[in-house]
N, C-alpha and C. Protein backbone atom coordinates (compact mmCIF):
# COMPACT_ATOMS: atom_id res chain seq x y z
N UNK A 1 0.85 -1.18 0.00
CA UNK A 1 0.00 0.00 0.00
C UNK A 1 0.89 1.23 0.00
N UNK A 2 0.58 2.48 -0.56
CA UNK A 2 0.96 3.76 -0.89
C UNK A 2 0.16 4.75 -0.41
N UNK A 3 0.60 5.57 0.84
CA UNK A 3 -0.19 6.48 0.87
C UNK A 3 0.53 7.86 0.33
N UNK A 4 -0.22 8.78 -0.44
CA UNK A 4 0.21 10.11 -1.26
C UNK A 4 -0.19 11.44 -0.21
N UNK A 5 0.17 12.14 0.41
CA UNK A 5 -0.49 12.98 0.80
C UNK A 5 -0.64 14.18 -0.58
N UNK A 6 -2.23 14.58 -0.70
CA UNK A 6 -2.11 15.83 -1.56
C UNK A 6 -2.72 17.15 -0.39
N UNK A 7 -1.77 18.38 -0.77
CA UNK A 7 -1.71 19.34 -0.37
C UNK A 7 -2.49 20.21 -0.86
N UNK A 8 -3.35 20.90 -0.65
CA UNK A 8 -4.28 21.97 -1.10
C UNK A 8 -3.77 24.08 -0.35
N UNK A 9 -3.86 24.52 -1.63
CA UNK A 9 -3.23 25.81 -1.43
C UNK A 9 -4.27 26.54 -1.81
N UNK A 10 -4.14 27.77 -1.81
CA UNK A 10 -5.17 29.24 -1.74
C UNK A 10 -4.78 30.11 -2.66
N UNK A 11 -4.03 29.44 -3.86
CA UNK A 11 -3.28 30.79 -4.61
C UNK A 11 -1.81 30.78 -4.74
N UNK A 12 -1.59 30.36 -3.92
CA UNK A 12 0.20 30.25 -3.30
C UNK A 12 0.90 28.66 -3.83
N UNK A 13 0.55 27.71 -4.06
CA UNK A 13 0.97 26.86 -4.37
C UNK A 13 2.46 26.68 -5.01
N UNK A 14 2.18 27.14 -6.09
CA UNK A 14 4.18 27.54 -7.41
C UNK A 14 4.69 27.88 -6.70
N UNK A 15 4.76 29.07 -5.08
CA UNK A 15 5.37 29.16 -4.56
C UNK A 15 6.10 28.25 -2.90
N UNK A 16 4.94 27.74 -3.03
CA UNK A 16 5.38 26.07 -1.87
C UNK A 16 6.04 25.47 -2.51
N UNK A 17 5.72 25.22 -4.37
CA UNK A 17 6.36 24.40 -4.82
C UNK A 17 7.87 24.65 -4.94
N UNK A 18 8.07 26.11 -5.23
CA UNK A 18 9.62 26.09 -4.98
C UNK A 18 10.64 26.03 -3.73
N UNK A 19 9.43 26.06 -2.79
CA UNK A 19 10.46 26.17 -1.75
C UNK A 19 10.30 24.79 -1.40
N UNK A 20 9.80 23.84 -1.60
CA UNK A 20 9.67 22.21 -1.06
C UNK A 20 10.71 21.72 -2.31
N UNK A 21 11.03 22.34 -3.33
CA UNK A 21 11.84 21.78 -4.39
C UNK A 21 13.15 22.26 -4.30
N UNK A 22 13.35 23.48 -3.24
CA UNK A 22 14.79 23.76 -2.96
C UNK A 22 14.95 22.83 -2.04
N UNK A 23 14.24 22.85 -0.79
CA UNK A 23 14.32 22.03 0.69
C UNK A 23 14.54 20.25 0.16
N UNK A 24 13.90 20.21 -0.62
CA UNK A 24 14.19 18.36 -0.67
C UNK A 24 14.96 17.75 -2.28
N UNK A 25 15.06 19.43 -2.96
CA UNK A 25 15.87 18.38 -4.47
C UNK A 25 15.01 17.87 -4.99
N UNK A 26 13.70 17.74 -5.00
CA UNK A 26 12.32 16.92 -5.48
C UNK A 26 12.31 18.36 -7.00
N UNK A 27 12.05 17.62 -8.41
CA UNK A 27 11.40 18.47 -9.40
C UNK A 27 10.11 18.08 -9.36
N UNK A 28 9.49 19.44 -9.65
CA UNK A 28 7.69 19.27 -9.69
C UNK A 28 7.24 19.41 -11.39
N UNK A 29 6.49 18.41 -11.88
CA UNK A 29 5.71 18.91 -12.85
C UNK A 29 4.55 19.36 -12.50
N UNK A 30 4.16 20.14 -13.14
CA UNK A 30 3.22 21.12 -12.24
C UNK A 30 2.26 21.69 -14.32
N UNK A 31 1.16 21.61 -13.78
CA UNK A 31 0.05 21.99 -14.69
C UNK A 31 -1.10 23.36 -14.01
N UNK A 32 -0.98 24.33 -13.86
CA UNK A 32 -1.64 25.54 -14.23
C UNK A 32 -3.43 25.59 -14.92
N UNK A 33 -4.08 26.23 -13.71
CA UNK A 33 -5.43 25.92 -14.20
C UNK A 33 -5.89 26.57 -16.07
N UNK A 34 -4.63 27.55 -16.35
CA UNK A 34 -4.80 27.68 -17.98
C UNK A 34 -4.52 26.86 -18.57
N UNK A 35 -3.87 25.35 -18.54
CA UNK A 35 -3.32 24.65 -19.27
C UNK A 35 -4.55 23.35 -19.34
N UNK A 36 -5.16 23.76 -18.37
CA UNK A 36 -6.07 22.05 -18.16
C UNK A 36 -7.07 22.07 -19.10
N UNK A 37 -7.29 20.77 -19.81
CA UNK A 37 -8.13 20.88 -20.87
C UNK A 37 -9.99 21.22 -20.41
N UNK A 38 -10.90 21.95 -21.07
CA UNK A 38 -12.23 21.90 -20.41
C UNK A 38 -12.89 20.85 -20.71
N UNK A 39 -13.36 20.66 -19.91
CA UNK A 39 -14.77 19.61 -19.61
C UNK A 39 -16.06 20.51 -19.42
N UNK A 40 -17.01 19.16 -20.02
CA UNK A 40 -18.09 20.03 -19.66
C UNK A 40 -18.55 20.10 -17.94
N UNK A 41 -19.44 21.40 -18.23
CA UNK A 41 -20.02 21.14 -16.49
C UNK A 41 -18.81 21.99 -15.97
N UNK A 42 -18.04 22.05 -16.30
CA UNK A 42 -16.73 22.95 -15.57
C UNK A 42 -16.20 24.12 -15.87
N UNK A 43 -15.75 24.56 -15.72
CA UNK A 43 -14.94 26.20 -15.74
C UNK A 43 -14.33 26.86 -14.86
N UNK A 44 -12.63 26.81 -15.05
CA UNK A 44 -12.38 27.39 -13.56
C UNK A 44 -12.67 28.85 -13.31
N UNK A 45 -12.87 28.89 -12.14
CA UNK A 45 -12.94 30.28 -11.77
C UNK A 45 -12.66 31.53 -12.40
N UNK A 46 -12.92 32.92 -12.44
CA UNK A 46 -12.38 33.53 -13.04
C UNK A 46 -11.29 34.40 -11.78
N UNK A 47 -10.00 34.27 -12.35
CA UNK A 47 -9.40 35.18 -11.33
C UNK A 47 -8.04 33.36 -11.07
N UNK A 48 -8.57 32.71 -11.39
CA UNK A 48 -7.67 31.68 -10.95
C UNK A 48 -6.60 30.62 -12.07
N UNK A 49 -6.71 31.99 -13.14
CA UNK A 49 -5.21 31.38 -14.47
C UNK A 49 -4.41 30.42 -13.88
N UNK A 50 -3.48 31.28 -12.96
CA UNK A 50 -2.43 30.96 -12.51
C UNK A 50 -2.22 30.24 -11.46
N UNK A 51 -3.58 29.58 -10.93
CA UNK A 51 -3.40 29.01 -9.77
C UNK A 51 -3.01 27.36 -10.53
N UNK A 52 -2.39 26.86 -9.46
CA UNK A 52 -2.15 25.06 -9.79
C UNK A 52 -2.98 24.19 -9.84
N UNK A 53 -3.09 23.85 -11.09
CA UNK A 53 -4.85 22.60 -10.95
C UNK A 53 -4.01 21.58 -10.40
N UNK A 54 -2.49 20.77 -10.95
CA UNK A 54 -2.16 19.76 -10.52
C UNK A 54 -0.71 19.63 -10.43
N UNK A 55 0.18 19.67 -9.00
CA UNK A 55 1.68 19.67 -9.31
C UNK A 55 1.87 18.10 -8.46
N UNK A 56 2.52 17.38 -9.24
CA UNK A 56 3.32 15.85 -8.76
C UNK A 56 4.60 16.37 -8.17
N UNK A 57 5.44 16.34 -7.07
CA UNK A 57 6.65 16.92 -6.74
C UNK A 57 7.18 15.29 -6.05
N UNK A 58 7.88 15.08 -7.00
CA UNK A 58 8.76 13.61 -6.51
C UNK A 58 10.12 13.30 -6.83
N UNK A 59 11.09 12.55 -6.19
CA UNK A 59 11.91 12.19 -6.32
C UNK A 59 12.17 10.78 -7.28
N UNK A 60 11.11 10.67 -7.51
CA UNK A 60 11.06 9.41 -8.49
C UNK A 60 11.62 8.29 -8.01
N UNK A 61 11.67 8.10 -6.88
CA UNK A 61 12.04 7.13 -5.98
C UNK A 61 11.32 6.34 -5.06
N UNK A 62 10.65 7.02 -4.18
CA UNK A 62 9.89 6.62 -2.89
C UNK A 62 9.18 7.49 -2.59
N UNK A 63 9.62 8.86 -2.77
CA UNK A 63 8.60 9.98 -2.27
C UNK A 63 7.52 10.57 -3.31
N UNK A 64 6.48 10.93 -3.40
CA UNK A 64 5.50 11.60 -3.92
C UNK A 64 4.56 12.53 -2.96
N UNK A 65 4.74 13.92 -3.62
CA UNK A 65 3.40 14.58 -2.63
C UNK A 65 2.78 15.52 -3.88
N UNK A 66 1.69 15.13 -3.68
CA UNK A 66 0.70 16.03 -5.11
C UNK A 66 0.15 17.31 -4.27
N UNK A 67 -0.22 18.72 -4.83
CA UNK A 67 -0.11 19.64 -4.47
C UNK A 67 -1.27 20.42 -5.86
N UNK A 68 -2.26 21.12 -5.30
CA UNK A 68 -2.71 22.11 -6.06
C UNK A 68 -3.06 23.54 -5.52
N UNK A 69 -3.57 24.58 -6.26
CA UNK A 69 -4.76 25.14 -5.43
C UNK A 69 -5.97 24.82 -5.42
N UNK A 70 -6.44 25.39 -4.95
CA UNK A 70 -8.31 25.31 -4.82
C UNK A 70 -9.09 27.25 -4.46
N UNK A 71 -9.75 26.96 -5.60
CA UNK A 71 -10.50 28.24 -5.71
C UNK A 71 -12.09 28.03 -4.38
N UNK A 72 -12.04 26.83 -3.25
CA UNK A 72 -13.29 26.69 -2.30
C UNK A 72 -13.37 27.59 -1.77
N UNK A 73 -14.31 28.04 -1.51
CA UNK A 73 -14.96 29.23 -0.08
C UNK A 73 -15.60 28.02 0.59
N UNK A 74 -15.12 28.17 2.08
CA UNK A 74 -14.02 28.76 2.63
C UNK A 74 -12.50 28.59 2.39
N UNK A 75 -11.73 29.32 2.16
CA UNK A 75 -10.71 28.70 2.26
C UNK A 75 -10.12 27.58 2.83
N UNK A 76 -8.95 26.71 1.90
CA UNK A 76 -8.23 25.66 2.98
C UNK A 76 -7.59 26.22 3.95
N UNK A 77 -7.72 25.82 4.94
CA UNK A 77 -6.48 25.86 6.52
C UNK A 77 -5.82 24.66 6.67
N UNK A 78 -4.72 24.51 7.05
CA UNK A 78 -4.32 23.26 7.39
C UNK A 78 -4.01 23.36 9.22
N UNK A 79 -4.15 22.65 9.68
CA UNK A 79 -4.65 22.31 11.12
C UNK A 79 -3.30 21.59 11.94
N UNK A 80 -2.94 21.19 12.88
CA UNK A 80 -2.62 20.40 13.62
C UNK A 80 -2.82 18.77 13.54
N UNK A 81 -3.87 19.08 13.07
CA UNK A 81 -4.54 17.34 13.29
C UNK A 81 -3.50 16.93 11.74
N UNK A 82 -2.19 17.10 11.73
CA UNK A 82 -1.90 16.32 10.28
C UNK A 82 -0.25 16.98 9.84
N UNK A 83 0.70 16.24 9.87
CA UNK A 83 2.19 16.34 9.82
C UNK A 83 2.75 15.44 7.90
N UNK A 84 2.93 16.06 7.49
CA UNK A 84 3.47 15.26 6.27
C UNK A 84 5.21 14.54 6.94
N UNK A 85 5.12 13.23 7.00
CA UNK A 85 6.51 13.07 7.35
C UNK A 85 7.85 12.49 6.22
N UNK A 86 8.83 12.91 6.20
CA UNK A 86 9.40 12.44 5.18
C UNK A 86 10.85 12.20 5.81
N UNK A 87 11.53 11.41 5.54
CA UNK A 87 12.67 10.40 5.85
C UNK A 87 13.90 10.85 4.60
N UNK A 88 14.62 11.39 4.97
CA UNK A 88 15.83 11.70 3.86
C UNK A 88 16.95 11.11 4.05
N UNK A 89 17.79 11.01 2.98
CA UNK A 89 19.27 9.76 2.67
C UNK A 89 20.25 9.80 4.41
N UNK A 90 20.35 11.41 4.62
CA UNK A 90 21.41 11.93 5.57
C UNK A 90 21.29 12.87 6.30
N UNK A 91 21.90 12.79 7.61
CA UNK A 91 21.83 13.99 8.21
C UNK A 91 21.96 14.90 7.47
N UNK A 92 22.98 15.31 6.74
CA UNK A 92 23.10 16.44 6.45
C UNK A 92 22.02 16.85 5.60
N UNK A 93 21.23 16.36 4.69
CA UNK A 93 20.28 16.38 3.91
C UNK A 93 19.08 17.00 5.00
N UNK A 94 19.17 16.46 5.30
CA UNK A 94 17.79 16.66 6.95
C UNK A 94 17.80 17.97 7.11
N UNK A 95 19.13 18.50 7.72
CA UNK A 95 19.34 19.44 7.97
C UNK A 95 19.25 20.59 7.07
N UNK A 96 19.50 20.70 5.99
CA UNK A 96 19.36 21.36 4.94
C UNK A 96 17.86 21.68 4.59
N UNK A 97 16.92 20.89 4.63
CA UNK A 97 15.94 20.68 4.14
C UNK A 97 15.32 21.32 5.30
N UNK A 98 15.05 21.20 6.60
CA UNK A 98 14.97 21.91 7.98
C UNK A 98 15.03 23.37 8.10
N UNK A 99 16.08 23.37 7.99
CA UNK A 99 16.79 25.26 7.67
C UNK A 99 16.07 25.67 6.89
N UNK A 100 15.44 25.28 5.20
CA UNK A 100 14.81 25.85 4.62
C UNK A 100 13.51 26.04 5.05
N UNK A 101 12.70 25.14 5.36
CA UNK A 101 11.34 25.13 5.99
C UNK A 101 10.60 25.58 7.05
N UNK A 102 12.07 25.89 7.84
CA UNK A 102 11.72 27.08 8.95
C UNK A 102 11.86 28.66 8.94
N UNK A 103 12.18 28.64 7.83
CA UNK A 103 12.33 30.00 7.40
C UNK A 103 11.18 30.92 7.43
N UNK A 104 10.19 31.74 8.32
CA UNK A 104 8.89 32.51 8.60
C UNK A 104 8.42 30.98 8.97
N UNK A 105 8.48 29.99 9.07
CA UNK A 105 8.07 29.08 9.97
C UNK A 105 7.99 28.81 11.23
N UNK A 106 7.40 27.82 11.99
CA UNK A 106 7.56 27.81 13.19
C UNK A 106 8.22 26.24 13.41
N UNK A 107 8.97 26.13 14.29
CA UNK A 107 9.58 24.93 15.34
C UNK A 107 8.95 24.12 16.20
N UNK A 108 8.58 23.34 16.24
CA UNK A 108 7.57 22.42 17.02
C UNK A 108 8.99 21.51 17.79
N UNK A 109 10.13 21.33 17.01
CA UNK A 109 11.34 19.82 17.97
C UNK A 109 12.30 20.35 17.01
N UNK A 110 13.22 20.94 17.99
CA UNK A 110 14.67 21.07 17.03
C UNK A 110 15.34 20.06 16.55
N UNK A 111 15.89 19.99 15.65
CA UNK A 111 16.43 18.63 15.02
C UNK A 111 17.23 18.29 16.27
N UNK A 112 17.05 16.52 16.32
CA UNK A 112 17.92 16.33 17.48
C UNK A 112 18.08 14.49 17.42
N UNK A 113 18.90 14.16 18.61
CA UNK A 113 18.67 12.43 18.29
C UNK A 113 17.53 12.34 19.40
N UNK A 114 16.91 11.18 18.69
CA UNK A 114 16.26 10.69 19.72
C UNK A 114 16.40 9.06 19.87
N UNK A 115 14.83 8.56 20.67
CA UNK A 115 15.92 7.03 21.00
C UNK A 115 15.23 6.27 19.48
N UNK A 116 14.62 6.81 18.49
CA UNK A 116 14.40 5.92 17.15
C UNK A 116 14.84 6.31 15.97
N UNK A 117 15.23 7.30 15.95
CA UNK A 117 16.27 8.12 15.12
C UNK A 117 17.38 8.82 15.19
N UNK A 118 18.55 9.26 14.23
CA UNK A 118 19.37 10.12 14.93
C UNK A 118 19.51 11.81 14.72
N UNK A 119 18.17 11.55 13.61
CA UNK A 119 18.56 13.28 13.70
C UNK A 119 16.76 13.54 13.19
N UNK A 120 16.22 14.15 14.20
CA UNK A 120 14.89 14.48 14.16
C UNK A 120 14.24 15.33 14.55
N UNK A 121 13.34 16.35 13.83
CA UNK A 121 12.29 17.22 14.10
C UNK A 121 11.46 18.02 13.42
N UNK A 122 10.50 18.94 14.18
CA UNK A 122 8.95 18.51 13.40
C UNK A 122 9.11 21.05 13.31
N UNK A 123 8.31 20.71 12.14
CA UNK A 123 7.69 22.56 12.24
C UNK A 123 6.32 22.51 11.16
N UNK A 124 6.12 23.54 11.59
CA UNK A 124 4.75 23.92 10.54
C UNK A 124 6.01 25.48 9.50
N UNK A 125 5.69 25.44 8.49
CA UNK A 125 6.25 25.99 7.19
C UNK A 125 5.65 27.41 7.18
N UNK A 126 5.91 28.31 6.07
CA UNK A 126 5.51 29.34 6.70
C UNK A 126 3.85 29.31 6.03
N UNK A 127 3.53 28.14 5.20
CA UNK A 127 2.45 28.01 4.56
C UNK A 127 1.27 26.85 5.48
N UNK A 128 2.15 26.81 6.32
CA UNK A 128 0.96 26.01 7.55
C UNK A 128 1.20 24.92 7.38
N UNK A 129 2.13 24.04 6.53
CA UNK A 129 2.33 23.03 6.31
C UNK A 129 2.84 21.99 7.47
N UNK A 130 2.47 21.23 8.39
CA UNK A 130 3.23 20.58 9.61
C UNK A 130 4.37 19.20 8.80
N UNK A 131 5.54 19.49 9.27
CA UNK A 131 6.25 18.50 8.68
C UNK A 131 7.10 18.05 9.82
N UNK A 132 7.12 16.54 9.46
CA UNK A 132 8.38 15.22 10.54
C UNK A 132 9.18 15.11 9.77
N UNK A 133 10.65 15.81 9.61
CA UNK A 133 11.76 15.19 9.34
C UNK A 133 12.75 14.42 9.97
N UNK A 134 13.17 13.23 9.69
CA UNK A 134 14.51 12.42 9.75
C UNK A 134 15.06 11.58 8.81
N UNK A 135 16.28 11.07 9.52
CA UNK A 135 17.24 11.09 8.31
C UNK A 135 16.30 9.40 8.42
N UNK A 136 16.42 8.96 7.51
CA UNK A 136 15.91 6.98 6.66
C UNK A 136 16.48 5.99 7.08
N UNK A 137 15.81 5.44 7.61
CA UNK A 137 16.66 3.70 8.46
C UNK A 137 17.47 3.38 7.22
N UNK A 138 18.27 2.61 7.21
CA UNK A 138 18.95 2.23 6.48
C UNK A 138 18.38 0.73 6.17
């Protein structure tokens, strides 16, 4: 079994996407609500060209996280109740990826060892995003 988390944005998305594509080395293909073909019954919004109908951001390996916006009233919030966790090659990778994501972010566990990992900890992004980083069992 595979679970994908997809991420829902307000407008802002291309710009999560670059900063989750500096922080983890992940390239996104990414499709733009001008690019998506119409269907009937549908029409996006007006005011929402440029928002992301659909970005895949993966390492083509093990990781996948799909990512769009959404034109809903009410807006999305993302909450507490929900941490995207992701496992990288190396400390140092960890760390790198950390530094970026806390940037207008907040700190929930400074990277640190603990007794099931050796280098671990958790923040919400500056886009509300809650994330568990550590470095990957071997």
């Amino acid at each position: 079994m595979k679970i994908t988390p997809y991420l829902y944005f307000n407008g802002n998305c291309a710009e999560a996407v670059a900063l989750y594509e500096k922080a983890f080395g992940f390239k996104a293909l990414s499709m733009p609500y001008s690019d998506m073909p119409s269907s009937e019954g549908y029409q996006a919004p007006n005011g929402t060209e440029n928002y992301m109908g659909h970005t895949c951001l993966t390492n083509r390996e093990d990781y996948t996280v799909f990512l769009s916006d959404t034109a809903q009233n009410p807006p999305t919030t993302f909450g507490n109740g929900m941490s995207v966790c992701i496992e990288l090659d190396s400390t140092e990778k960890v760390k790198s990826a950390f530094d970026i994501l806390k940037e207008h972010g907040t700190v929930g566990m400074e990277l640190q060892q603990t007794f099931w990992n050796p280098c671990f900890g958790t923040l919400t992004d500056r886009f509300g995003v809650g994330w568990m980083i550590s470095v990957k069992p071997n």
